[in-house]
C-alpha atoms as a PDB file:
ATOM      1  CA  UNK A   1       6.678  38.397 -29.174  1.00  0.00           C
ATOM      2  CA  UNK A   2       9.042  35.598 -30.011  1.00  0.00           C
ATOM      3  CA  UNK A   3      12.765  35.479 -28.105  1.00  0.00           C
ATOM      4  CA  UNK A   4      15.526  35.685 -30.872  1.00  0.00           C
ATOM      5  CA  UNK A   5      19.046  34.785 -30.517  1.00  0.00           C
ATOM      6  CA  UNK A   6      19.644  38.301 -31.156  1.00  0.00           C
ATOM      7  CA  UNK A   7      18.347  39.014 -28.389  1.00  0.00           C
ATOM      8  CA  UNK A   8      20.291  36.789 -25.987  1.00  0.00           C
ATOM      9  CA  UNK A   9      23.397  38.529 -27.886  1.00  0.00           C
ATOM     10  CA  UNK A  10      22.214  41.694 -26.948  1.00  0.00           C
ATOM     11  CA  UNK A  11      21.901  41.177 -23.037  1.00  0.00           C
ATOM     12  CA  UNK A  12      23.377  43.580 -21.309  1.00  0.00           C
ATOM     13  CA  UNK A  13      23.153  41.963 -18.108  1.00  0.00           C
ATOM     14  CA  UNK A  14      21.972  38.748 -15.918  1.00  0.00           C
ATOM     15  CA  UNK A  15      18.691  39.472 -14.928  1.00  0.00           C
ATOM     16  CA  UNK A  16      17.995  40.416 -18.686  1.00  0.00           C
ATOM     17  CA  UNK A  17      19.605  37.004 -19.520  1.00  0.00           C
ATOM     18  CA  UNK A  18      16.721  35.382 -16.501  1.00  0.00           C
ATOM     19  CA  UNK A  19      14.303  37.450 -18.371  1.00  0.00           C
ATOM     20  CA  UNK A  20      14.949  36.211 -21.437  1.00  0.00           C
ATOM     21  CA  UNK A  21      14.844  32.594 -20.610  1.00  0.00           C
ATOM     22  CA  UNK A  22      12.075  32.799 -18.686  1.00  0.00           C
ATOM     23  CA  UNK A  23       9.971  33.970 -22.030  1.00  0.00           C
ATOM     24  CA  UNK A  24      11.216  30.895 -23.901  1.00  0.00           C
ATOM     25  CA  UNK A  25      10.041  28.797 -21.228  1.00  0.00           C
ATOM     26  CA  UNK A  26      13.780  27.644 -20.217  1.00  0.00           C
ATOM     27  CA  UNK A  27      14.918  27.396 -16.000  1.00  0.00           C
ATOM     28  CA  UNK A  28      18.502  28.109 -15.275  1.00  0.00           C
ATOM     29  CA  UNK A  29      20.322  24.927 -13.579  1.00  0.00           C
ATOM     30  CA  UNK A  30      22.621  27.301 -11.215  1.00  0.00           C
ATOM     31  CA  UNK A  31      20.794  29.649  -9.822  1.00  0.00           C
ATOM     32  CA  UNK A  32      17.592  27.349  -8.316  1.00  0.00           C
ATOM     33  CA  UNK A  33      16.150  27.819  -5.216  1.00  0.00           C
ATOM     34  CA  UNK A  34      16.250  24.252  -4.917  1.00  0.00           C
ATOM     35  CA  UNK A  35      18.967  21.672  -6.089  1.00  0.00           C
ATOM     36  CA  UNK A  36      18.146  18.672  -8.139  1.00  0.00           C
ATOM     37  CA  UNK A  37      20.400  16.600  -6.618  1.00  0.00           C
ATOM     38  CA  UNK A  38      20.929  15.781  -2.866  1.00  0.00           C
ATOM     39  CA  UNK A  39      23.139  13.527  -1.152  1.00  0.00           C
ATOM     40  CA  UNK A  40      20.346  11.470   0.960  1.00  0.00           C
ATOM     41  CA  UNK A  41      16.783  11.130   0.596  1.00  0.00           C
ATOM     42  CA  UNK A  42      14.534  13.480   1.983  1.00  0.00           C
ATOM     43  CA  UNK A  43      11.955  12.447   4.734  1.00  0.00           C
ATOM     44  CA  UNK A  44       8.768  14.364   2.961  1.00  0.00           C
ATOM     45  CA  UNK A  45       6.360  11.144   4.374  1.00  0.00           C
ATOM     46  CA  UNK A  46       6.533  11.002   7.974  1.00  0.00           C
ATOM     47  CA  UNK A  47       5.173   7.224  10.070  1.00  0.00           C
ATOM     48  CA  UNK A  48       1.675   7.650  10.734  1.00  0.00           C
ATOM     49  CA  UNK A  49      -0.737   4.996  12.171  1.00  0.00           C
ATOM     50  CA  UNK A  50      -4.499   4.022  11.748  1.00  0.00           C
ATOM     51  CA  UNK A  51      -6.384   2.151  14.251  1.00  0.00           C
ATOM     52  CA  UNK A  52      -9.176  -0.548  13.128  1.00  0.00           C
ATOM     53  CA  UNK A  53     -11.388  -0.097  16.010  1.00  0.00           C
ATOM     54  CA  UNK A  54     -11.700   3.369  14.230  1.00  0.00           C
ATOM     55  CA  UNK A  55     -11.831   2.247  10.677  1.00  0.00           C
ATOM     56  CA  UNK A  56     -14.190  -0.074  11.328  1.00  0.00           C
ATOM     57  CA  UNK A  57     -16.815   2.334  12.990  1.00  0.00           C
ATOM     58  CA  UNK A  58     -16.545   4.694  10.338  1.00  0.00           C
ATOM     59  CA  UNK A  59     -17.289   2.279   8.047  1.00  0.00           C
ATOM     60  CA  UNK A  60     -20.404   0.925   9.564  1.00  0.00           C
ATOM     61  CA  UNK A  61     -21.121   4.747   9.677  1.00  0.00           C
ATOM     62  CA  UNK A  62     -20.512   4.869   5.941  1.00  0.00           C
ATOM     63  CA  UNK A  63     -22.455   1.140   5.219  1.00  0.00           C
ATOM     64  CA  UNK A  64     -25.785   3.473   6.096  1.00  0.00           C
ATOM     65  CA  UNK A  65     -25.217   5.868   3.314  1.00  0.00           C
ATOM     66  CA  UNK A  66     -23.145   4.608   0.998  1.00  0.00           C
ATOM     67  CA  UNK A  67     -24.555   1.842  -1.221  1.00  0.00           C
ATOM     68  CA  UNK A  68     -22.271   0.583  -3.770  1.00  0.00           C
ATOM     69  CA  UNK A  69     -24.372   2.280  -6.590  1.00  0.00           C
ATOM     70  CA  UNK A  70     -22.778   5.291  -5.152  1.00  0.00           C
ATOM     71  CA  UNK A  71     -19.294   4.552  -5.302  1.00  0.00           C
ATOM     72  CA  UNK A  72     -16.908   2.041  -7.169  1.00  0.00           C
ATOM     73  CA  UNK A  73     -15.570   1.157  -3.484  1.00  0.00           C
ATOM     74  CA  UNK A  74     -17.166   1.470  -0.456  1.00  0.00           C
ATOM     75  CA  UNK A  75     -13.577   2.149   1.034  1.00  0.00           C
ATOM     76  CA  UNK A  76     -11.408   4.671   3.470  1.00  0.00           C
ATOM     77  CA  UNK A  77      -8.202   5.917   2.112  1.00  0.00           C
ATOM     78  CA  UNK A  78      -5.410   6.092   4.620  1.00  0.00           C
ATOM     79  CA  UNK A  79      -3.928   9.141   3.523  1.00  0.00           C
ATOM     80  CA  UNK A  80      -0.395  10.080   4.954  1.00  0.00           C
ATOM     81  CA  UNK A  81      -0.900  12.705   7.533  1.00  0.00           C
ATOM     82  CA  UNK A  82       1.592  15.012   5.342  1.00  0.00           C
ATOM     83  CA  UNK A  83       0.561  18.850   4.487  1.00  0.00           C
ATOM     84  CA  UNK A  84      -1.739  19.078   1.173  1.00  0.00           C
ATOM     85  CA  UNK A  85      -1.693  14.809   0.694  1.00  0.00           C
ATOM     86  CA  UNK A  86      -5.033  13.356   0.118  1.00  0.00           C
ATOM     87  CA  UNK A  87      -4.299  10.059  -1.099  1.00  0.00           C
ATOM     88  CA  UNK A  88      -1.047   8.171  -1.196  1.00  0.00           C
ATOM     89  CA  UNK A  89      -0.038   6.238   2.213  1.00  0.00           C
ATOM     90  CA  UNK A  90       3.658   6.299   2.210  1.00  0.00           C
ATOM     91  CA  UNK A  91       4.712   7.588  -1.704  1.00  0.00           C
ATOM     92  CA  UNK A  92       4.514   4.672  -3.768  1.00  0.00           C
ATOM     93  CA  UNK A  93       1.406   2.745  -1.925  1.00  0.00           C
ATOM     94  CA  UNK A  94      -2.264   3.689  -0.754  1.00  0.00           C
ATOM     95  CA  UNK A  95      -4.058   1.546   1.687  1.00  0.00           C
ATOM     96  CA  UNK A  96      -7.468   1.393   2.188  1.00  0.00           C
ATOM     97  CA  UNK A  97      -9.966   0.015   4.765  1.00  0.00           C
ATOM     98  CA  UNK A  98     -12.883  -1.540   2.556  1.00  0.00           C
ATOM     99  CA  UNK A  99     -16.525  -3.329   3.819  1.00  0.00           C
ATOM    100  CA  UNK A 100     -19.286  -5.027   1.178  1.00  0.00           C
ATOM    101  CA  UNK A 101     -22.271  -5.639   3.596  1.00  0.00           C
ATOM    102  CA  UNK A 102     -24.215  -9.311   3.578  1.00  0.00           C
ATOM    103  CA  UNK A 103     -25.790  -9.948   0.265  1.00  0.00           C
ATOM    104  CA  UNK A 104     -23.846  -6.943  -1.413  1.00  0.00           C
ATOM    105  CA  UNK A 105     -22.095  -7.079  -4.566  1.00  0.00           C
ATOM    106  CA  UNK A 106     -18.994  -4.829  -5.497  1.00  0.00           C
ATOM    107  CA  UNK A 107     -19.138  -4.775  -9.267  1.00  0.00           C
ATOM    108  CA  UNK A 108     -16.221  -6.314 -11.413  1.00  0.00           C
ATOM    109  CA  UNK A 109     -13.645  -4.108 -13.018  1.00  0.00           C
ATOM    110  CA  UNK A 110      -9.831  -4.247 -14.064  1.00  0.00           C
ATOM    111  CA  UNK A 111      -6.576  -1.621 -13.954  1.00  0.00           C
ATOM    112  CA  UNK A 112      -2.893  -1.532 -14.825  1.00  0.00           C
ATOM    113  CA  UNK A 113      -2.706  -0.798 -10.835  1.00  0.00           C
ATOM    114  CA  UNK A 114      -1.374  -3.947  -8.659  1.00  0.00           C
ATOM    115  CA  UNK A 115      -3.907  -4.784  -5.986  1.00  0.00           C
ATOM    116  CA  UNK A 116      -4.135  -6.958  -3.158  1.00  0.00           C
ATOM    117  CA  UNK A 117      -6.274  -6.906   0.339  1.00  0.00           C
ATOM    118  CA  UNK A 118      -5.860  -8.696   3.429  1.00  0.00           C
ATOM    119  CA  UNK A 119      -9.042 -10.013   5.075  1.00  0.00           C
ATOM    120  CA  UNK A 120      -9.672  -8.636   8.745  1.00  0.00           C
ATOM    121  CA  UNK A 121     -13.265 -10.299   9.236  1.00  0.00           C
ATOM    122  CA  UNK A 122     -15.673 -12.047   7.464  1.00  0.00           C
ATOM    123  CA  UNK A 123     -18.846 -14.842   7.930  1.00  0.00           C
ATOM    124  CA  UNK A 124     -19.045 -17.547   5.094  1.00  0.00           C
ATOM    125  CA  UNK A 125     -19.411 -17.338   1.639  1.00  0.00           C
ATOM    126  CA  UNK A 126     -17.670 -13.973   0.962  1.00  0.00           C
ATOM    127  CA  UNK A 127     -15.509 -13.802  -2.054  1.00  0.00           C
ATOM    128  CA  UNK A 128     -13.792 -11.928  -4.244  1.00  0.00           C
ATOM    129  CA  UNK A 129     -13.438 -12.906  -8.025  1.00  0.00           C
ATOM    130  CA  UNK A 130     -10.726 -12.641 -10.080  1.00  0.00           C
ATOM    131  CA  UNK A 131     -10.733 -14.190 -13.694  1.00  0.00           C
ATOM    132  CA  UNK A 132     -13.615 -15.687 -13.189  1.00  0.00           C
ATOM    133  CA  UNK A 133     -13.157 -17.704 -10.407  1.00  0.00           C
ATOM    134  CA  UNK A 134     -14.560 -17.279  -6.809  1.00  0.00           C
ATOM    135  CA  UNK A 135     -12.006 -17.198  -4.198  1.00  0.00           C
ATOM    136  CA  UNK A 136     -12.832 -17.982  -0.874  1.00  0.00           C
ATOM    137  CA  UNK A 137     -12.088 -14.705   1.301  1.00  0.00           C
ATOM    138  CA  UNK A 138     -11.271 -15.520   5.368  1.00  0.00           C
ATOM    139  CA  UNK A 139      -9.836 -13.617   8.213  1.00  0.00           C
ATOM    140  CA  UNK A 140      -6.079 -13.568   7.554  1.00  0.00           C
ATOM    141  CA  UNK A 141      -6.381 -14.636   3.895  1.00  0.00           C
ATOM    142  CA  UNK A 142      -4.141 -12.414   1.691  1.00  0.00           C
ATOM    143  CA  UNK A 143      -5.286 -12.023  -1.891  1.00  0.00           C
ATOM    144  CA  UNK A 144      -3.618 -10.371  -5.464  1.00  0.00           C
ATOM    145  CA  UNK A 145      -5.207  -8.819  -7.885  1.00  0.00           C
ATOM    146  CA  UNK A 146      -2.704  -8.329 -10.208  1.00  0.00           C
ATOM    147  CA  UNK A 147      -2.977  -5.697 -12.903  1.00  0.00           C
ATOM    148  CA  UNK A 148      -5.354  -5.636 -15.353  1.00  0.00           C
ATOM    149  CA  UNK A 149      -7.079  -8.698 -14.177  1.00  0.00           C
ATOM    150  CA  UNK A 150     -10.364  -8.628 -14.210  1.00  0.00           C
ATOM    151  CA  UNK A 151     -12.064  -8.454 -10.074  1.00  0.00           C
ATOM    152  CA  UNK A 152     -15.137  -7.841  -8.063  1.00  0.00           C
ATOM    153  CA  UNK A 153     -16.513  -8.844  -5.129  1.00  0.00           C
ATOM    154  CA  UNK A 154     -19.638 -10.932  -3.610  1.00  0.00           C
ATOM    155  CA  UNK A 155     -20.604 -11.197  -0.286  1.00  0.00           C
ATOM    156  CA  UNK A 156     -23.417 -14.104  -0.504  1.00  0.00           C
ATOM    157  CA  UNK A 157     -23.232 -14.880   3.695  1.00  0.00           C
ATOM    158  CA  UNK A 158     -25.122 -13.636   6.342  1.00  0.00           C
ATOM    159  CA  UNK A 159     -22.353 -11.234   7.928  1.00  0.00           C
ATOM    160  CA  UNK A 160     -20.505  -8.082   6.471  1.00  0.00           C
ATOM    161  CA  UNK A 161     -17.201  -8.408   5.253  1.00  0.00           C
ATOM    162  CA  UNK A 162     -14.225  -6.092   5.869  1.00  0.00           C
ATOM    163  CA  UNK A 163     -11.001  -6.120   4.676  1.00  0.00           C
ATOM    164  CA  UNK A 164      -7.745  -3.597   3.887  1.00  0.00           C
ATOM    165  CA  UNK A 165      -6.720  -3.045   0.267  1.00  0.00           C
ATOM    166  CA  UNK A 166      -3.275  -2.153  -0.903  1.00  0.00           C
ATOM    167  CA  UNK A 167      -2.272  -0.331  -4.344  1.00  0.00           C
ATOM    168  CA  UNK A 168       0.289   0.739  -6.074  1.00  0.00           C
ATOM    169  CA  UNK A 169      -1.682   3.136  -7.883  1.00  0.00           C
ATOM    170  CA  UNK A 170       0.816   6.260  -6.201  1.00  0.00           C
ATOM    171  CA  UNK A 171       2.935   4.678  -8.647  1.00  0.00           C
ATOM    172  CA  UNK A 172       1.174   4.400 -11.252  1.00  0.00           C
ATOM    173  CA  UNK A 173      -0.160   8.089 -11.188  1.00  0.00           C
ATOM    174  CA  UNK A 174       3.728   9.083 -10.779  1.00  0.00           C
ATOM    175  CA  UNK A 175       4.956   7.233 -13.981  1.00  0.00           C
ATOM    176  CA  UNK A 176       1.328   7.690 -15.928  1.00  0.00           C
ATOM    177  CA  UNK A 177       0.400   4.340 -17.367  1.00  0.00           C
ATOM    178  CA  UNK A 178      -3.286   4.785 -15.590  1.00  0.00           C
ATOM    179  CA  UNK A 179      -5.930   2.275 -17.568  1.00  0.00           C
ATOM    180  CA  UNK A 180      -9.121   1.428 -15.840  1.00  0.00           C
ATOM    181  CA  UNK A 181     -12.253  -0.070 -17.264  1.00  0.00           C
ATOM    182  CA  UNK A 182     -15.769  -1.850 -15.702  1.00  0.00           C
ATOM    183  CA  UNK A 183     -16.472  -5.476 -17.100  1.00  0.00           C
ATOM    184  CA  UNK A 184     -19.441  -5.633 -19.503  1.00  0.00           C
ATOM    185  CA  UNK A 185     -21.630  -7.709 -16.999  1.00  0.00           C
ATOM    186  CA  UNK A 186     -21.424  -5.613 -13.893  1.00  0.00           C
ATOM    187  CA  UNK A 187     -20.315  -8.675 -11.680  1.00  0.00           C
ATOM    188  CA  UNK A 188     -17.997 -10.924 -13.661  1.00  0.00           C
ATOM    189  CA  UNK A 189     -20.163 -14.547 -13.373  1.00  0.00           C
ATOM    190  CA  UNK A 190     -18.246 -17.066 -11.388  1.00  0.00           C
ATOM    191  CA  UNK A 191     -19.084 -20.542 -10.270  1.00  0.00           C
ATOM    192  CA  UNK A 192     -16.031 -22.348  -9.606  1.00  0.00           C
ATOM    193  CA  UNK A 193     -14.875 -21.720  -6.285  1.00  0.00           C
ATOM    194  CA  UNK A 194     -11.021 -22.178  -6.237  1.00  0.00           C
ATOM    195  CA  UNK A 195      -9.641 -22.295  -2.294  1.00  0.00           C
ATOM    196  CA  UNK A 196      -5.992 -23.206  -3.902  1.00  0.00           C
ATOM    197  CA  UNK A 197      -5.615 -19.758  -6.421  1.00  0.00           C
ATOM    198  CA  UNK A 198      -2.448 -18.466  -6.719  1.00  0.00           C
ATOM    199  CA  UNK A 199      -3.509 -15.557  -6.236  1.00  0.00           C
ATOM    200  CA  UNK A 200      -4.782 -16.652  -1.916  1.00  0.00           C
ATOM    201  CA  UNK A 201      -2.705 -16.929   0.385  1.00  0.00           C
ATOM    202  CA  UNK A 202      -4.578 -18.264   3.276  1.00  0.00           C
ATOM    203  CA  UNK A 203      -3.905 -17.477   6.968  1.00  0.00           C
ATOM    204  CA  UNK A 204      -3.873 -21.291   7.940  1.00  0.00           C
ATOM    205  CA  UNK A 205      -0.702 -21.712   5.132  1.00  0.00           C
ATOM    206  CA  UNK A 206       0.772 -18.883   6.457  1.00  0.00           C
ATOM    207  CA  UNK A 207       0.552 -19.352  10.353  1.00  0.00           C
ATOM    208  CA  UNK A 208       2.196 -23.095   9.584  1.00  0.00           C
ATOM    209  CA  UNK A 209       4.850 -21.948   7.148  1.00  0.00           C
ATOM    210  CA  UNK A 210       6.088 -19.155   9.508  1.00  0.00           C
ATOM    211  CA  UNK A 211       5.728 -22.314  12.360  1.00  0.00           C
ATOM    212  CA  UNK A 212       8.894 -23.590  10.746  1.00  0.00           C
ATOM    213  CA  UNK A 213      11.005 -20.574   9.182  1.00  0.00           C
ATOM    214  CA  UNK A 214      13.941 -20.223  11.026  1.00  0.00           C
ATOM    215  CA  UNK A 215      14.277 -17.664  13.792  1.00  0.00           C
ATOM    216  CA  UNK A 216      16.164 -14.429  12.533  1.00  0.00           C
ATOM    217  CA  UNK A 217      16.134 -12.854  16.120  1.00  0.00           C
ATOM    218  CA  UNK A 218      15.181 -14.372  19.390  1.00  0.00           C
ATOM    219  CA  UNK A 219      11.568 -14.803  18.824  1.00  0.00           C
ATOM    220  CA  UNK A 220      11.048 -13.391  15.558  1.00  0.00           C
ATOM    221  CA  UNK A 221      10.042 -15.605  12.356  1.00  0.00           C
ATOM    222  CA  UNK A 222       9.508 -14.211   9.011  1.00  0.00           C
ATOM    223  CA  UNK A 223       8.274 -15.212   5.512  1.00  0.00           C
ATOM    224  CA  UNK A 224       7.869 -14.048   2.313  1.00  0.00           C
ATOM    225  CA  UNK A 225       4.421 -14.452   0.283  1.00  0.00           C
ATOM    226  CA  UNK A 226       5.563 -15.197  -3.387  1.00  0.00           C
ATOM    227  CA  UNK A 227       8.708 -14.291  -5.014  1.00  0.00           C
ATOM    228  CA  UNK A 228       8.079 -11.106  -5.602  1.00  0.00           C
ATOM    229  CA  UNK A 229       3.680 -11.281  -4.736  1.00  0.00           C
ATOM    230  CA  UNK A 230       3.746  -9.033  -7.911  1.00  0.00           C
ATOM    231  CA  UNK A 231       5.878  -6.818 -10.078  1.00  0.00           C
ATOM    232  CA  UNK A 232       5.880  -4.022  -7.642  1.00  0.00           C
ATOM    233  CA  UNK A 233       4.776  -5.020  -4.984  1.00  0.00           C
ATOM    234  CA  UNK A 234       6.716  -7.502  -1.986  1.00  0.00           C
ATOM    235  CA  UNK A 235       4.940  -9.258   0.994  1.00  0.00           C
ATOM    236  CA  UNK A 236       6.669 -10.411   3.583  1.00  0.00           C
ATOM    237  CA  UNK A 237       4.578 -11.678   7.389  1.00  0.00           C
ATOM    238  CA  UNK A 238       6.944 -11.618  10.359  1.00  0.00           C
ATOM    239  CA  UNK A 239       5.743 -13.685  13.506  1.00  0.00           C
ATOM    240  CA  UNK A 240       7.373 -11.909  17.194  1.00  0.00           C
ATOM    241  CA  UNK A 241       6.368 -14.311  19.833  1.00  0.00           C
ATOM    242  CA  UNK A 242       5.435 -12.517  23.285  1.00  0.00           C
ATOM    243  CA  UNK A 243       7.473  -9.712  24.820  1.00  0.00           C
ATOM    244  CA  UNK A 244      10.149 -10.277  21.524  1.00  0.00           C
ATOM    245  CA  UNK A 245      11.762  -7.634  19.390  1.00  0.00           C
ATOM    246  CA  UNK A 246      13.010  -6.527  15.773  1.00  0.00           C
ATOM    247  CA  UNK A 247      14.762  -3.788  14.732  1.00  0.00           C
ATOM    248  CA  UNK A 248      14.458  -2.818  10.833  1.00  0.00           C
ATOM    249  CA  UNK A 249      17.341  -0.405   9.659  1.00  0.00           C
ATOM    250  CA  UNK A 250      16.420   2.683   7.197  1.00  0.00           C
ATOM    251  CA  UNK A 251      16.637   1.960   3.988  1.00  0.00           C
ATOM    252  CA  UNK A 252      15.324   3.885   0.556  1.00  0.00           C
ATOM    253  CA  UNK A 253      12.260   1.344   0.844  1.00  0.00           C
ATOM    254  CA  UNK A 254       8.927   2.297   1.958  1.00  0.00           C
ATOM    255  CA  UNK A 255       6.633   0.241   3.276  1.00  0.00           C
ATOM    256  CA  UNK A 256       2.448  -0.267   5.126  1.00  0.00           C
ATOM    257  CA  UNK A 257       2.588  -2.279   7.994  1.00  0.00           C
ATOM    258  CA  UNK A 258      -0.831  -4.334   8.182  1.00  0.00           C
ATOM    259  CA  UNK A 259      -1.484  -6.094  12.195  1.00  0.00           C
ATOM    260  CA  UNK A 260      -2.861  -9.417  11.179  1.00  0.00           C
ATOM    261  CA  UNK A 261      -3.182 -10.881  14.818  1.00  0.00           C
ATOM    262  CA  UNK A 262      -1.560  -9.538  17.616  1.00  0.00           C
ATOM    263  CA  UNK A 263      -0.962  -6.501  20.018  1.00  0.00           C
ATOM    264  CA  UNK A 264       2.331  -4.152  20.630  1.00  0.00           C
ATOM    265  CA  UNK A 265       4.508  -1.370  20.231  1.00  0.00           C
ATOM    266  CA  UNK A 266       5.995  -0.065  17.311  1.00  0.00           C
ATOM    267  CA  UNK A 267       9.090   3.052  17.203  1.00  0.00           C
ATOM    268  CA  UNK A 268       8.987   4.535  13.698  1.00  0.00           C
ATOM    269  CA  UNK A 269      11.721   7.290  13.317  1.00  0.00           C
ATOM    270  CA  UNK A 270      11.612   7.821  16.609  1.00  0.00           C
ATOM    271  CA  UNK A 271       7.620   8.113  17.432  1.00  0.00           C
ATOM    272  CA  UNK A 272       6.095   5.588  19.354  1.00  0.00           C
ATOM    273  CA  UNK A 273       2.877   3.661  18.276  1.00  0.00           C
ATOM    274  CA  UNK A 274       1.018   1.049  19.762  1.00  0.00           C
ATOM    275  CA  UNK A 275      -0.758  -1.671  17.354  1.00  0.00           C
ATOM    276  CA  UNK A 276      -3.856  -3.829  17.203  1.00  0.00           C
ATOM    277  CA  UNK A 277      -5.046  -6.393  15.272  1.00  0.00           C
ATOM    278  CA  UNK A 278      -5.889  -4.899  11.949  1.00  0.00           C
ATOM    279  CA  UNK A 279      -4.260  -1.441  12.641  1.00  0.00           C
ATOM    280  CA  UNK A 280      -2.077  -0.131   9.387  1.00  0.00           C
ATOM    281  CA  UNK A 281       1.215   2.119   9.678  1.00  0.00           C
ATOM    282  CA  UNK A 282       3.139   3.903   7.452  1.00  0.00           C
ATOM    283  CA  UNK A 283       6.544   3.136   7.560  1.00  0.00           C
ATOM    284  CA  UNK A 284       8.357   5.676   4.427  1.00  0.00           C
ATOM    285  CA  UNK A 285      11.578   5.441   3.380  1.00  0.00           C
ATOM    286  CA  UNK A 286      14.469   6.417   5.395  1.00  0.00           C
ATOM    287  CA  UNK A 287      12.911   5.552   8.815  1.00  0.00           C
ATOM    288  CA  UNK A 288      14.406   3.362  11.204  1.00  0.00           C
ATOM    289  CA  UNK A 289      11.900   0.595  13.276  1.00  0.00           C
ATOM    290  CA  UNK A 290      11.620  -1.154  16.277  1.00  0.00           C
ATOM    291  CA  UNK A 291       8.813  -3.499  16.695  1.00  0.00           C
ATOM    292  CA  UNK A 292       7.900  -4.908  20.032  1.00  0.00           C
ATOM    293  CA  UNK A 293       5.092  -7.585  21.308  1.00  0.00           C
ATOM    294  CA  UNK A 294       3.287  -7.602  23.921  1.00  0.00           C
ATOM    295  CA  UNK A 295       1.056 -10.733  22.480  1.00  0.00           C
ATOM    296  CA  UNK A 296       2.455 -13.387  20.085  1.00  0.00           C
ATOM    297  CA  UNK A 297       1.672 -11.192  16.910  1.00  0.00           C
ATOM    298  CA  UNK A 298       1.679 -11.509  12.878  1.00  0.00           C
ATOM    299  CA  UNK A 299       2.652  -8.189  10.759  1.00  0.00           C
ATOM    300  CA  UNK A 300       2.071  -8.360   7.251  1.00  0.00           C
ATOM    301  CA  UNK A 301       4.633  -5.811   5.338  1.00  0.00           C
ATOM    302  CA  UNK A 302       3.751  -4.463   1.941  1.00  0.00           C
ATOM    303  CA  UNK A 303       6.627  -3.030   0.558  1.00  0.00           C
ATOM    304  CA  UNK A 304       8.015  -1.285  -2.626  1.00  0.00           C
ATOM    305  CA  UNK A 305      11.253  -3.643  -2.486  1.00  0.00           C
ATOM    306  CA  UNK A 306      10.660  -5.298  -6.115  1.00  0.00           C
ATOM    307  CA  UNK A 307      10.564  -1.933  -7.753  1.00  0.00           C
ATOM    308  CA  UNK A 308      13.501  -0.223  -5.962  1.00  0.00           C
ATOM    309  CA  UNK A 309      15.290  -3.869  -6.783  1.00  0.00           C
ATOM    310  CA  UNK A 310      14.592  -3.677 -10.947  1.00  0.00           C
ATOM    311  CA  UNK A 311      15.650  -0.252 -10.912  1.00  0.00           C
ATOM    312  CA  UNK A 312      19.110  -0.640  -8.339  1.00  0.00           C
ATOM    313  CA  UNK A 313      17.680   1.609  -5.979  1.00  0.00           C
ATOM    314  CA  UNK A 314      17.117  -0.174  -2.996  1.00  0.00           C
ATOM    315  CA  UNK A 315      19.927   0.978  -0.544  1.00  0.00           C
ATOM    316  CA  UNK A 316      20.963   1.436   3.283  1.00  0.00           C
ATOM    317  CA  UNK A 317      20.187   4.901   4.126  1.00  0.00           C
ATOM    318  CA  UNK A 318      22.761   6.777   6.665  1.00  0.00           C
ATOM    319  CA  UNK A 319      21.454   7.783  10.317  1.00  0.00           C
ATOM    320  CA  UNK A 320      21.161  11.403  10.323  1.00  0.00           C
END
């Protein structure tokens, strides 16, 4: 039975007034058991940290019975350790451990998600392909996919390649633009092999540029990888030489921490990891860092920063 104004003009009381607007599908904004607004962020992602002598077992484990008929991505998704969350990393991101074995393929596709991986080993002749073109993938090697470029993967060496993939498809779900498709020929053909893509940057250009950045702490170096990498996406690889520090305040950023080369500690809101080469941690908004080497090590930081930036949103967030 339809709700009539008469109706609201004939309640007698508040709870028929609740009563009322619940049946025309309309909340109340001042009686809700939880307000809309609050004056800082909330801390609903907590740090969490994933080792790579793990991930990498577990996908050997995985290499024997998943082929990549099976699945689009032979992959692991770090999921953020948070109650009920089965995908995103920190809220805007999702990282991912990912192998293709020797002589596998990964077949081509596209999606309005930004994408980018950083290689943790590989033999010769892996690559992944993006427009066409095969681009040389090597230990340390960061490479973009950005979105809805076309992308697949060939592994035409005698070794198995693994690498970690970062998305911002958390995003993506969030605001709803979601368009995948697969290319019309499986794995796009490619025979140009282009070292010098915009879309690689390669561990020996990044060890020498961060060689002469300037310190911004004793011992600490850091760079940024394109201006933003993409749209939503910021890269930045900070160099702490043996036994130095850096302290990161909170802000309403969130970011994946990626262990390139290297071996310490790491104090996220207060809880105490210690990193390898090729561990990941999440690093959400609001949560204060300390980072601390114990061997001269590279951290690559994917971050949200361009997105917070277009929309005025990035912001120092109070100690609490």
């Amino acid at each position: 039975m339809a709700v009539t104004a008469q109706a609201f003009n004939a309640a007698a009381s508040m709870q028929e007034l609740y009563e009322l607007l619940a049946a025309c599908g309309i909340q109340n904004g001042w009686n809700k058991p939880e307000p809309s607004l609050w004056p800082l962020p909330k801390k609903d992602f907590p740090p969490a940290h994933w080792s790579w002598n793990i991930g990498r077992a577990a996908l050997d484990a995985a290499g024997r019975f998943v082929n990549t008929e099976l699945a689009e991505r032979r992959n692991l998704i770090l999921a953020n350790p948070v109650p009920g969350n089965t995908y995103p990393t920190v809220r805007t991101l999702v990282a991912a451990y990912q192998m293709v074995k020797a002589g596998e393929v990964a077949r081509s596709h596209r999606h309005t998600a930004n994408a980018l991986r950083l290689v943790l080993d590989t033999g010769a002749d892996a690559y992944t392909i993006v427009d066409g073109k095969k681009i040389p993938m090597e230990a340390g090697d960061v490479l973009l996919t950005p979105n809805w470029r076309w992308h697949g993967h060939a592994n035409e060496g005698p070794a198995d390649a693994y690498w970690m993939d970062f998305l911002d498809i958390p995003t993506v779900h969030l605001l709803g633009p979601m368009f995948f498709e697969h290319h019309p020929d499986a794995l796009e053909q490619a025979t140009e092999i282009d070292a010098n893509s915009p879309c690689r940057f390669s561990w020996r250009d990044t060890v020498a540029h961060l060689a002469h950045a300037p310190e911004t702490a004793p011992g600490v170096r850091e760079i940024e990888l394109g201006s933003p990498a993409l749209a939503t996406i910021a890269l930045h690889v900070t160099r702490l030489e043996a036994g130095a520090s850096m302290s990161v305040e909170p802000t309403t950023m969130s970011a994946i921490c990626a262990i390139m080369q290297g071996a310490g500690e790491a104090i996220i809101d207060g809880q105490t990891f210690a990193f390898a080469r090729g561990d990941a941690l999440a690093a959400p908004s609001s949560c204060a860092q300390t980072w601390t080497a114990s061997e001269e090590s590279y951290i690559l930081r994917v971050s949200d920063k361009p997105l917070l930036e277009r929309l005025d949103w990035l912001r120092p967030v109070p100690a609490r």
